[in-house]
Protein backbone atom coordinates (compact mmCIF):
# COMPACT_ATOMS: atom_id res chain seq x y z
CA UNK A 1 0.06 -19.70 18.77
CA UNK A 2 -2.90 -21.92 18.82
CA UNK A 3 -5.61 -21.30 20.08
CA UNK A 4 -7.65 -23.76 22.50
CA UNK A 5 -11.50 -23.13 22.85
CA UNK A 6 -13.51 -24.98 26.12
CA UNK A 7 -13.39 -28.36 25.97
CA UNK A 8 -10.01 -28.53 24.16
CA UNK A 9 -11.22 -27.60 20.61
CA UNK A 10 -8.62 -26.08 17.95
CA UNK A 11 -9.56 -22.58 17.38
CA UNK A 12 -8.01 -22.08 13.98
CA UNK A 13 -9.46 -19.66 11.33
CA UNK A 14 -9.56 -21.61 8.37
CA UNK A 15 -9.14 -19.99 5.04
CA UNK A 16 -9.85 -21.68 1.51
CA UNK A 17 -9.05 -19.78 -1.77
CA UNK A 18 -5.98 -19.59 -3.93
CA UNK A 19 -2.47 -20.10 -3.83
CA UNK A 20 -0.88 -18.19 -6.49
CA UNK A 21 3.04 -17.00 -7.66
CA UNK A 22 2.79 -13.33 -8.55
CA UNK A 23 5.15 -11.98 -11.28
CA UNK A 24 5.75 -8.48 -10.60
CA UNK A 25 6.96 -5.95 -13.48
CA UNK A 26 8.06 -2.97 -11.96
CA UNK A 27 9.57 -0.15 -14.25
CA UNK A 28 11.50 2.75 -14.02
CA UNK A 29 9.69 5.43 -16.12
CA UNK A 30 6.46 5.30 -17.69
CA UNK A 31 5.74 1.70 -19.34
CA UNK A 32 5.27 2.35 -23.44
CA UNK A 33 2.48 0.46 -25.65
CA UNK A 34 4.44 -2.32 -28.01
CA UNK A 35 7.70 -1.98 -26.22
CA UNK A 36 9.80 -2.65 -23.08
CA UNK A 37 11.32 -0.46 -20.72
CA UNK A 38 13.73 -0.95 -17.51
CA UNK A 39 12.50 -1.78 -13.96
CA UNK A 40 12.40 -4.74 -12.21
CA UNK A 41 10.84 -8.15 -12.53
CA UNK A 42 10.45 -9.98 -8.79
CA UNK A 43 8.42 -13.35 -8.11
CA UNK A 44 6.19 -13.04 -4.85
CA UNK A 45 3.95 -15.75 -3.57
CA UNK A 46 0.73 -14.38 -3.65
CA UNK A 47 -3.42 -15.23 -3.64
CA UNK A 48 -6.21 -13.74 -1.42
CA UNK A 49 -6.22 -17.27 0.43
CA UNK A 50 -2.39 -17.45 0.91
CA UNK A 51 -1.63 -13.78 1.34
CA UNK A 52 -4.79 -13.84 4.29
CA UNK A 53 -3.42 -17.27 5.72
CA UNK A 54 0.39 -15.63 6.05
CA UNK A 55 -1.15 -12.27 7.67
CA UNK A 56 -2.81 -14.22 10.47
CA UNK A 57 0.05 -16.50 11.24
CA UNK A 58 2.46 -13.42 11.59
CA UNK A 59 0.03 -11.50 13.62
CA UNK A 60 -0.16 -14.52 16.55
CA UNK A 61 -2.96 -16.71 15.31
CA UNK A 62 -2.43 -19.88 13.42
CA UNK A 63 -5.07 -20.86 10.85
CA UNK A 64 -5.56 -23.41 9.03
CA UNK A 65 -5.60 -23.10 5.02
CA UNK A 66 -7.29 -24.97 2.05
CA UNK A 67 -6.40 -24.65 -1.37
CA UNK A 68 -4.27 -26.37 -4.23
CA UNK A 69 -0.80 -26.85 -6.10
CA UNK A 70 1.10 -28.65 -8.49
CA UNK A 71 4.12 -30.52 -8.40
CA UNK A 72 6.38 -27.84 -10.11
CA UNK A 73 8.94 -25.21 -9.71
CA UNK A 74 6.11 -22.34 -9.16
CA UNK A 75 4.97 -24.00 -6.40
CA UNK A 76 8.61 -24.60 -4.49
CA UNK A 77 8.60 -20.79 -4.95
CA UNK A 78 5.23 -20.69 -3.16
CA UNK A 79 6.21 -23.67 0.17
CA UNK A 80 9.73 -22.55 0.34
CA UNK A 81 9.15 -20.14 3.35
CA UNK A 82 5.51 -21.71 4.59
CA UNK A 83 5.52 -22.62 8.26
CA UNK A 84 1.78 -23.26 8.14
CA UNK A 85 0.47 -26.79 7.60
CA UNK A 86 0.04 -28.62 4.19
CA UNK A 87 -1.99 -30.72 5.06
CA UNK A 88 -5.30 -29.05 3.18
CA UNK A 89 -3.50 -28.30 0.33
CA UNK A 90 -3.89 -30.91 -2.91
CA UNK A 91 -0.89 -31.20 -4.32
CA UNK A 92 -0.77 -33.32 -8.03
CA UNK A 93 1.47 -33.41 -11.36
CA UNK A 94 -1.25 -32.51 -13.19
CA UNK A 95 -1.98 -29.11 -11.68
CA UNK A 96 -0.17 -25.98 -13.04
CA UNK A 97 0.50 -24.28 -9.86
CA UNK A 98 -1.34 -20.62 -10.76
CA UNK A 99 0.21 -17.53 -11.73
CA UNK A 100 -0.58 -13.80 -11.83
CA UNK A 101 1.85 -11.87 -13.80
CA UNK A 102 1.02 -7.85 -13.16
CA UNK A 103 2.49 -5.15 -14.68
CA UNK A 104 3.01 -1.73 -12.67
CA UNK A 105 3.01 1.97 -13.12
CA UNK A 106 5.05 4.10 -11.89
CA UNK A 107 3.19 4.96 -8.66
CA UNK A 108 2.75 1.36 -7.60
CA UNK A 109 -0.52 0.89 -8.99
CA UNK A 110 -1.58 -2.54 -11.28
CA UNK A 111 -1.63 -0.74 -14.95
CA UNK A 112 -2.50 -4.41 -16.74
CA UNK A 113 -2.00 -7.93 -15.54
CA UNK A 114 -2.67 -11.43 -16.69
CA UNK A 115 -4.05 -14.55 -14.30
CA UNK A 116 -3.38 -17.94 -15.16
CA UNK A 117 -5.25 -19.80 -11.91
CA UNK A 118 -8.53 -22.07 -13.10
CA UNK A 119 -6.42 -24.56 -11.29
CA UNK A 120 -8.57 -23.47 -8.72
CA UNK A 121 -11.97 -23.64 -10.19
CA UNK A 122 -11.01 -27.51 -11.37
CA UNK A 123 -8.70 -28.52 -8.40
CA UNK A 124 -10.20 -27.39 -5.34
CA UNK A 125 -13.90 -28.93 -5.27
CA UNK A 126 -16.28 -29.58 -2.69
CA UNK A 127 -15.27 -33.29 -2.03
CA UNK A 128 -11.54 -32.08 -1.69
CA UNK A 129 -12.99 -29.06 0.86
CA UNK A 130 -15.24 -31.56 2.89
CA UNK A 131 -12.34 -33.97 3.61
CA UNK A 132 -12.00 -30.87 6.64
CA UNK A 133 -15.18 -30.66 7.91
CA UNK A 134 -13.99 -30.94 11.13
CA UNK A 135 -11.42 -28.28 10.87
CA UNK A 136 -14.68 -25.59 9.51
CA UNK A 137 -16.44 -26.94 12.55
CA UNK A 138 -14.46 -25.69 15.04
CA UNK A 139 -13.37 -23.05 13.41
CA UNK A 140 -14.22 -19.13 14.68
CA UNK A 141 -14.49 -17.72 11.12
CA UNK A 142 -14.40 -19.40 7.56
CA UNK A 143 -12.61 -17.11 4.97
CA UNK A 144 -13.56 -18.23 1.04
CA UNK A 145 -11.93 -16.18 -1.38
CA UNK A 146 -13.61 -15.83 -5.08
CA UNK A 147 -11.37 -17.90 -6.97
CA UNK A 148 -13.53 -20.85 -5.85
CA UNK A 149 -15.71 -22.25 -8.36
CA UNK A 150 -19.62 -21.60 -7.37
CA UNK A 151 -20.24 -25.14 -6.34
CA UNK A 152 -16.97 -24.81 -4.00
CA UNK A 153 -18.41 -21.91 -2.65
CA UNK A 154 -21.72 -23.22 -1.95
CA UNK A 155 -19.84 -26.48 -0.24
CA UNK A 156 -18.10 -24.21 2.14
CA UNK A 157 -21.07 -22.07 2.72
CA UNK A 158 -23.07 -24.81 3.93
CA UNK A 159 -20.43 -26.85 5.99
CA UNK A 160 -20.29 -23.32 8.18
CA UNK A 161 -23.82 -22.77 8.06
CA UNK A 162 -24.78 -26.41 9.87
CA UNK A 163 -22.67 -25.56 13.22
CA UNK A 164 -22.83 -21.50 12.79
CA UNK A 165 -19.35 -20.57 11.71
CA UNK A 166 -19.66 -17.36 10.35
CA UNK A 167 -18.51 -16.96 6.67
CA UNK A 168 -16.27 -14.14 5.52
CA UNK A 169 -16.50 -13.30 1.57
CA UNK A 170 -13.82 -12.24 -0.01
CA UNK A 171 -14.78 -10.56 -3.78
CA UNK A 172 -11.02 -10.98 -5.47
CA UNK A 173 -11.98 -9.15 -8.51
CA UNK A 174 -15.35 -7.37 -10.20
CA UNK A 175 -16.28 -9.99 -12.44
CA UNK A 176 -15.50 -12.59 -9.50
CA UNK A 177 -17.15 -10.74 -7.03
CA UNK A 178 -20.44 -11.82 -8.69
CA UNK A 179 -20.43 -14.65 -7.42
CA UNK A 180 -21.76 -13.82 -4.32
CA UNK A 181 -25.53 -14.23 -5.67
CA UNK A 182 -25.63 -18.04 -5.05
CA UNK A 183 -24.21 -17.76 -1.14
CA UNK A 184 -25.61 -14.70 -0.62
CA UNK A 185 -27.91 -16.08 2.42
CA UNK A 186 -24.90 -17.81 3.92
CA UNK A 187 -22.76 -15.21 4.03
CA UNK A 188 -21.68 -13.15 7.23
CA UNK A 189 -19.26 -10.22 6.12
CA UNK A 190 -18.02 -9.15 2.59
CA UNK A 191 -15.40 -6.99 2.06
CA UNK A 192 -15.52 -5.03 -1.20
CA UNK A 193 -13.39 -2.27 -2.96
CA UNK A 194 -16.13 -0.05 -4.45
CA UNK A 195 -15.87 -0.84 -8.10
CA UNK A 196 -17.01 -4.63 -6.46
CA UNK A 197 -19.28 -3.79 -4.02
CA UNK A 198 -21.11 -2.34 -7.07
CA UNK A 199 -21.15 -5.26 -9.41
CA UNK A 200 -22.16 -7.68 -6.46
CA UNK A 201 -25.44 -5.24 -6.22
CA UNK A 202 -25.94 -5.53 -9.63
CA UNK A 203 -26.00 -9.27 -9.43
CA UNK A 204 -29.15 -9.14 -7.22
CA UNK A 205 -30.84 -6.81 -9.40
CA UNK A 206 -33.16 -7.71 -12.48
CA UNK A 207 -30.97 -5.07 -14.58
CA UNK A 208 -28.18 -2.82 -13.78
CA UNK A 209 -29.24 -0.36 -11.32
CA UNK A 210 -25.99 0.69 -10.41
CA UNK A 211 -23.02 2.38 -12.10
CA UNK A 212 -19.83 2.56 -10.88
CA UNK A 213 -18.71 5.69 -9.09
CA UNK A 214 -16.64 7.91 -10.67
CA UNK A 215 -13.19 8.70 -9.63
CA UNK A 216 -13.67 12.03 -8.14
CA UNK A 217 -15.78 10.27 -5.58
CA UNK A 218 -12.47 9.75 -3.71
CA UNK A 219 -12.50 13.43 -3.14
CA UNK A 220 -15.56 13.22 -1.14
CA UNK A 221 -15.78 13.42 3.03
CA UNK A 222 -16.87 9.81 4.26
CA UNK A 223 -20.31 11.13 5.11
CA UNK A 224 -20.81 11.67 1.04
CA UNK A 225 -19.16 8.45 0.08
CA UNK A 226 -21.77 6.70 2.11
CA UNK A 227 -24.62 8.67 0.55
CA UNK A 228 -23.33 7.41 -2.71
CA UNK A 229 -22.84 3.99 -1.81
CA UNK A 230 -25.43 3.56 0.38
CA UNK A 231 -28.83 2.09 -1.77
CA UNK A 232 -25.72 -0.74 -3.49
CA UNK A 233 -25.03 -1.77 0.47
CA UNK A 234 -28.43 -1.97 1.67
CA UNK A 235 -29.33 -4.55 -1.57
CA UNK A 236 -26.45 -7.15 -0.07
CA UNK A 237 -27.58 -6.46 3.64
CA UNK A 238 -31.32 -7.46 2.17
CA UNK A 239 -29.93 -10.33 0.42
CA UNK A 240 -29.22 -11.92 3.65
CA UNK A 241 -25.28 -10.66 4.28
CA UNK A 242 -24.83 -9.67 7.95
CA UNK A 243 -21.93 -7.02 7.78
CA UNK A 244 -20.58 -5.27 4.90
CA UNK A 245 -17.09 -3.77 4.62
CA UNK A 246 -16.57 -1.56 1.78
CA UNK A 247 -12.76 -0.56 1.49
CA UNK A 248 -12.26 2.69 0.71
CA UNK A 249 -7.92 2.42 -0.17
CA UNK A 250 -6.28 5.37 1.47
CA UNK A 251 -9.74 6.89 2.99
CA UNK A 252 -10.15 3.95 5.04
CA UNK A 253 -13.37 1.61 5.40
CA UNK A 254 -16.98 1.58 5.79
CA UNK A 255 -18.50 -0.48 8.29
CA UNK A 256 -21.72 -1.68 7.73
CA UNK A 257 -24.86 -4.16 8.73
CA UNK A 258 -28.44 -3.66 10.33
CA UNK A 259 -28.05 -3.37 13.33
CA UNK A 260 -25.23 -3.85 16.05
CA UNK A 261 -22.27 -5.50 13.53
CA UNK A 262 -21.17 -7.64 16.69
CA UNK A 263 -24.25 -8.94 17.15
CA UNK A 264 -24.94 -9.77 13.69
CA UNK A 265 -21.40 -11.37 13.15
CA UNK A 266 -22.55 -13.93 16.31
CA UNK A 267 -19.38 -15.24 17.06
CA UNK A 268 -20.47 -17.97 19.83
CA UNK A 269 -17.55 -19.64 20.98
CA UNK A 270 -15.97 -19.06 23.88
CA UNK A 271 -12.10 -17.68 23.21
CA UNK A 272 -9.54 -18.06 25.55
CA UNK A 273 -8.53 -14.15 25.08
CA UNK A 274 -4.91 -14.84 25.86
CA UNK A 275 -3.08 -13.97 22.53
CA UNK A 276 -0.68 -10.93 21.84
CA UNK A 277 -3.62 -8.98 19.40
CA UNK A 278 -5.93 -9.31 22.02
CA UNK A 279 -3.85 -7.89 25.10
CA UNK A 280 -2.48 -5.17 23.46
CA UNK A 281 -5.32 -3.76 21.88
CA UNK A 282 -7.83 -4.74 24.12
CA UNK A 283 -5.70 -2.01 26.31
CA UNK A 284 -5.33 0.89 24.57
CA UNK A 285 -9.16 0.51 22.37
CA UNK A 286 -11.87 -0.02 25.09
CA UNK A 287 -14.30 -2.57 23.77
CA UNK A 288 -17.29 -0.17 24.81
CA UNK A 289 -16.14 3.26 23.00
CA UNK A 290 -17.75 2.38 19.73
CA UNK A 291 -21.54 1.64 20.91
CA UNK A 292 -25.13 1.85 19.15
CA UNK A 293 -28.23 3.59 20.27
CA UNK A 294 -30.52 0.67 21.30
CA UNK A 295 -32.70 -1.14 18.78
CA UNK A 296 -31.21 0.83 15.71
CA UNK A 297 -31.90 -1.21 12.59
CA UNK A 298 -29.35 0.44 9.80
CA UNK A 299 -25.62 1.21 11.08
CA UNK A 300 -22.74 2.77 9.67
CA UNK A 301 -19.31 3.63 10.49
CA UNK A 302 -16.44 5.07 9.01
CA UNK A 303 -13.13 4.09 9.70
CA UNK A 304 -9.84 5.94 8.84
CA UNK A 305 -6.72 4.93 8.07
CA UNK A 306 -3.17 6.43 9.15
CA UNK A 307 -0.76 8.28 7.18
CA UNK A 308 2.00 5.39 5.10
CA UNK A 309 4.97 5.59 2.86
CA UNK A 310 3.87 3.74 0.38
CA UNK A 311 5.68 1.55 -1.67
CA UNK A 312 2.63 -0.76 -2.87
CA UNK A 313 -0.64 -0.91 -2.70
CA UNK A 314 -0.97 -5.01 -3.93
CA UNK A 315 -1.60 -6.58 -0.68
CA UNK A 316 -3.15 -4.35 1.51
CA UNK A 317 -6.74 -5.73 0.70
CA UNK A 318 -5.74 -9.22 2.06
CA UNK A 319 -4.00 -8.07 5.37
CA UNK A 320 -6.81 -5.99 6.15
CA UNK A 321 -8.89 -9.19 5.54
CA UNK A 322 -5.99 -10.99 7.62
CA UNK A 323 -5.60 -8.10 10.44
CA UNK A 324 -9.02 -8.55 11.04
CA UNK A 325 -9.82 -12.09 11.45
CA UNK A 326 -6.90 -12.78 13.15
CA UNK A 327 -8.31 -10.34 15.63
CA UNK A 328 -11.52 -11.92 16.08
CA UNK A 329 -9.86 -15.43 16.53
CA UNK A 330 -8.08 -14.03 19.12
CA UNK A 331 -11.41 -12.87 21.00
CA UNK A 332 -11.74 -8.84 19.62
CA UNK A 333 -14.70 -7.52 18.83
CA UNK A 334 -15.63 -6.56 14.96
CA UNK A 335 -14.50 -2.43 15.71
CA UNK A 336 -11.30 -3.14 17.11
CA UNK A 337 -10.66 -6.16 14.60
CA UNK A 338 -11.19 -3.64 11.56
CA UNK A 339 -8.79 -0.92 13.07
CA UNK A 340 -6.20 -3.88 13.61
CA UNK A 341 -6.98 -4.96 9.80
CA UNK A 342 -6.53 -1.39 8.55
CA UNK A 343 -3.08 -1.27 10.77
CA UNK A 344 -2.19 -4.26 9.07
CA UNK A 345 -3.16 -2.94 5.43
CA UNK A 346 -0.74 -0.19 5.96
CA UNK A 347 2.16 -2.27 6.94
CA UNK A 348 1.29 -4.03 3.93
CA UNK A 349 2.25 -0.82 1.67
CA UNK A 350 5.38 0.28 3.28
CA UNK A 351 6.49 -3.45 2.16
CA UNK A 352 7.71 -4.54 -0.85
CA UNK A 353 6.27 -7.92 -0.51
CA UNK A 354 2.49 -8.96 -0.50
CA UNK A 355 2.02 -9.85 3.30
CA UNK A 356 5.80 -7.70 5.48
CA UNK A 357 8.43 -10.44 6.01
CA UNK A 358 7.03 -9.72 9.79
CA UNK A 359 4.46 -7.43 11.30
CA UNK A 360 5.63 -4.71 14.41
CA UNK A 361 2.88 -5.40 16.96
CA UNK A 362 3.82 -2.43 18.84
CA UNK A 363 3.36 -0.17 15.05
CA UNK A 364 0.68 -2.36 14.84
CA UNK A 365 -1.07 -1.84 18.31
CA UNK A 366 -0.32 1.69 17.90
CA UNK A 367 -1.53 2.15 14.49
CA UNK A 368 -4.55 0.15 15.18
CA UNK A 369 -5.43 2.81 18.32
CA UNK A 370 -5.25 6.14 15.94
CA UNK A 371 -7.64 4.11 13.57
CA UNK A 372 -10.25 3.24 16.20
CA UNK A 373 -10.00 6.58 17.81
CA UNK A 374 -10.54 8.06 14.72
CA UNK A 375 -13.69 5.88 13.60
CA UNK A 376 -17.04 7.84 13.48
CA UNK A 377 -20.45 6.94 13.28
CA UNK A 378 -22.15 7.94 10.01
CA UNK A 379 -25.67 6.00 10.67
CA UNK A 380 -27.48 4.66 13.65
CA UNK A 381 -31.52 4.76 13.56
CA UNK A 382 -34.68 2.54 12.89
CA UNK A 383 -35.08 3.84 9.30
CA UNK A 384 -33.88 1.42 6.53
CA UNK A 385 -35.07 3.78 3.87
């Protein structure tokens, strides 16, 4: 469904990143060093952009996405079930559609993988990106994905920044995630694993102050994983980032920003607040549970997750990403967007594809109620330090 803002204005998320064909290599016992062994190998169209843009569309919201392809078989693979518009994405003989081929273990987690996509980085430049300023302008939230080269980036950054759209950052990968340092100041949310929340510290540091965590930090309650992570968050929330996410895989999310996230995030359209997301959850996850003491300065939240059969765990980072700012197109606030993203992230794993051929809203409504119910304050005061 779109949605219409006041006035008649489109209010379509739009979403610029990559566009890629995932080769997936799943085998049936342990994968050996110099040889093969039997599994399965399965195309799926994947990329943070694409994956993101199909999560939204099957939640109820209809964005709008940005991003590049050639003129070859990969990319037939890639349009052959879109419903979505084409209309931002450059199409040309002389692209090589991009391609990730990963390799699996045996538990469903990426044991080595290769990624053929600077089609990106060449193909999708600022001038190509500014042909829809008017789409960013009237857009709720802008989603970039770090495939983009840095002057891409910046491009999109400042197109939002000139009528207030607030800017979502999406890290891909550690050594992508660095890119952050140059859009830093433009940026509204970021949503980082750990491993990348640490290296996009690092970038705004004159030397590496921070290491990344060691496994058994998994082990620890949500309280201690904060503790841990806390000095690498508060370096992006003083470079000028608004709200920062930290994904946390099965134990959930951190939710993070100086003071009230809403606030900060400064949404200031008026939604019509008529969509499927927003009725159902807007029901069962009261919009006021989840409030701040007045005039705290550093907050902190955690956010669980519910219990999956898990088939996957490729994916679930982009439909949390999708969950969520499908949500806030469709008028949510930022708590019950994240428990609807973190619903959405564990459809994602019971699925054998990237993004589930459809999403349950009931499951999802349901799931996204034991998540918010669940979600506990870790930090609310006037102290930064």
């Amino acid at each position: 469904m779109m949605k219409i803002a006041e006035g008649g204005v489109t209010m379509e998320p739009v979403i610029i990143g990559a566009l890629i064909l995932d080769v997936h290599a799943n085998p049936s016992t342990p994968p050996i060093s110099g040889s093969t062994v039997p599994g399965q190998v399965l195309f799926a169209p994947g990329g943070v952009a694409r994956n993101v843009a199909e999560c939204i569309f099957k939640l109820g919201v209809r964005p709008f996405l940005i991003g590049t392809l050639g003129i070859d078989g990969p990319a037939n693979v890639l349009l052959k079930d879109w419903k979505l518009s084409t209309e931002g994405i450059l199409r040309r003989e002389d692209i090589n559609t991009p391609i990730v081929s990963l390799v699996y273990d045996i538990n469903g987690e990426v044991a080595a993988g290769v990624a053929g996509v600077d089609a990106v980085e060449k193909f999708l430049t600022p001038e190509w990106i500014q042909r829809f300023e008017h789409n960013i302008s009237s857009a709720p939230v802008l989603m970039i994905d770090a495939n983009l080269s840095t002057l891409a980036l910046e491009a999109s950054c400042k197109l939002a920044a000139e009528v207030n759209v607030p800017v979502w950052f999406e890290p891909v990968s550690v050594t992508k995630s660095q890119r952050i340092s140059s859009i830093a100041k433009y940026v509204t949310i970021v949503s980082p694993n750990q491993d990348e929340l640490i290296a996009m510290a690092n970038t705004f540091c004159a030397r590496n102050m921070f290491n990344t965590l060691k496994p058994e930090v998994n082990k620890l309650s949500p309280e201690d994983v904060f503790c841990a992570l806390r000095p690498a968050i508060l370096v992006l929330l003083e470079n000028g980032i608004k709200v920062v996410i930290v994904t946390l895989g099965s134990n959930g999310a951190l939710l993070c920003s100086k003071g009230d996230p809403n606030t900060a995030l400064n949404i200031n359209r008026k939604f019509p607040k008529s969509g499927e997301i927003f009725k159902r959850v807007q029901l069962t996850c009261s919009p006021n549970r989840l409030g701040l003491s007045h005039g705290s300065t550093l907050f902190a939240m955690h956010f669980p997750t519910v219990p999956a059969k898990v088939k996957k765990l490729t994916g679930a980072g982009d439909c949390l990403v999708g969950g969520t700012v499908a949500s806030l197109s469709d008028g949510l606030d930022l708590f019950q967007s994240l428990a609807v993203g973190i619903a959405s992230a564990k459809a994602a794993v019971e699925s054998d594809d990237n993004v589930p051929p459809e999403f349950k809203l009931d499951s999802v409504t349901d799931d996204a109620e034991l998540v918010y119910s669940g979600a506990r304050m870790l930090l609310s005061h006037r102290s930064m330090l």
